[in-house]
Protein backbone atom coordinates (compact mmCIF):
# COMPACT_ATOMS: atom_id res chain seq x y z
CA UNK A 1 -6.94 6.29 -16.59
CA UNK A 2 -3.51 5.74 -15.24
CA UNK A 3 -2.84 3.69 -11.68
CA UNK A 4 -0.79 6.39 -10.46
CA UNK A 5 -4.05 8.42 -10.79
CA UNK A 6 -5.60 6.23 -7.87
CA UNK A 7 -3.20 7.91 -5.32
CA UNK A 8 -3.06 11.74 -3.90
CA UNK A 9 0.08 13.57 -4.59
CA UNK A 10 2.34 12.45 -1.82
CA UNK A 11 6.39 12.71 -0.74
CA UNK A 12 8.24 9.53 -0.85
CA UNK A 13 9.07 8.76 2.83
CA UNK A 14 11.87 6.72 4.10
CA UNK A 15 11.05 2.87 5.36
CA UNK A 16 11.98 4.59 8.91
CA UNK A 17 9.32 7.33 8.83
CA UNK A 18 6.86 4.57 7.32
CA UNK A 19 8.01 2.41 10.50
CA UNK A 20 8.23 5.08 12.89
CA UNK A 21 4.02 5.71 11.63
CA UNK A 22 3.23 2.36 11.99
CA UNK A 23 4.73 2.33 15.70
CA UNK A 24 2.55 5.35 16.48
CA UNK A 25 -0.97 4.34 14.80
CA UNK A 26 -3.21 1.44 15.16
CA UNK A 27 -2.71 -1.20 11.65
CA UNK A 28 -6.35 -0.12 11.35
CA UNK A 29 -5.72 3.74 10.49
CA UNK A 30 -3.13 3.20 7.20
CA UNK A 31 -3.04 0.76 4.30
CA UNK A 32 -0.13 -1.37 3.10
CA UNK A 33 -0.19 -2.06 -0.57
CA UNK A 34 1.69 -4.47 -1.98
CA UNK A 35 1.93 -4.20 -5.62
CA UNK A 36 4.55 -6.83 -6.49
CA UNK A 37 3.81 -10.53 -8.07
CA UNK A 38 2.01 -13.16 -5.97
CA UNK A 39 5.05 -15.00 -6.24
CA UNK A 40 7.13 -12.51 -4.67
CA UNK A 41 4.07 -11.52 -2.42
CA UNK A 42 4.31 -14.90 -1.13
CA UNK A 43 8.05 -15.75 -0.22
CA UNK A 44 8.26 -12.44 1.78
CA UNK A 45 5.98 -9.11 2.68
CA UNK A 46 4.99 -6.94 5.33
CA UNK A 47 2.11 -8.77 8.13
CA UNK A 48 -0.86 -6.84 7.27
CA UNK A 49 -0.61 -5.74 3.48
CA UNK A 50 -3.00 -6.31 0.84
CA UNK A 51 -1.53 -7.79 -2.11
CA UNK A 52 -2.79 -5.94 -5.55
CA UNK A 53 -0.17 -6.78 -8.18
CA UNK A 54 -0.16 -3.22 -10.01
CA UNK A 55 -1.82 -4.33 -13.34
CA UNK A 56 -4.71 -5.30 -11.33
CA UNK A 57 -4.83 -1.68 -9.49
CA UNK A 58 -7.23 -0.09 -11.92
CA UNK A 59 -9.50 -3.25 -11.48
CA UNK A 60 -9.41 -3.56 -7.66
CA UNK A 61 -9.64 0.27 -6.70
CA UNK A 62 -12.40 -0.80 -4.67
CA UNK A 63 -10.81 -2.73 -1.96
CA UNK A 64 -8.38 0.46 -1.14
CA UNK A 65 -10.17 2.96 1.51
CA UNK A 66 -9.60 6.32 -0.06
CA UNK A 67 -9.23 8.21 3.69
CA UNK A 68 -6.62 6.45 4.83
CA UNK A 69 -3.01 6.77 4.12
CA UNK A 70 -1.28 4.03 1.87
CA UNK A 71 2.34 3.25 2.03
CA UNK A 72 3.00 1.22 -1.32
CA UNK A 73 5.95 -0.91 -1.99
């Protein structure tokens, strides 16, 4: 099984339209992944997103909530 397999077909939005969602819904209704290296996770990232370098994805699936919309960068 494939990590790209773990998301729903979906457009590739602009970082406005992913800010202008944010603006409009509560932190609690979406998911920010970020699937970079700790490293990187930790000198800069979004407040709020779950770090899940993408080798792990396959392993972690479990801590992503399926009914919400994920923005992944």
């Amino acid at each position: 099984m494939n990590w790209k397999s773990l998301f729903s077909p979906g457009a590739n939005i602009s970082p406005e339209k992913v800010k202008k969602f944010m603006a409009d819904h509560n932190p609690d209704e979406y998911q920010l992944l970020d699937v970079r290296q700790p490293k990187e996770y930790g000198k800069e990232h979004i407040p709020g997103a779950t770090l899940i370098p993408v080798r792990e994805l396959m392993d972690r699936k479990v801590e992503l909530d399926p009914s919400k919309p994920t923005f992944v960068y």
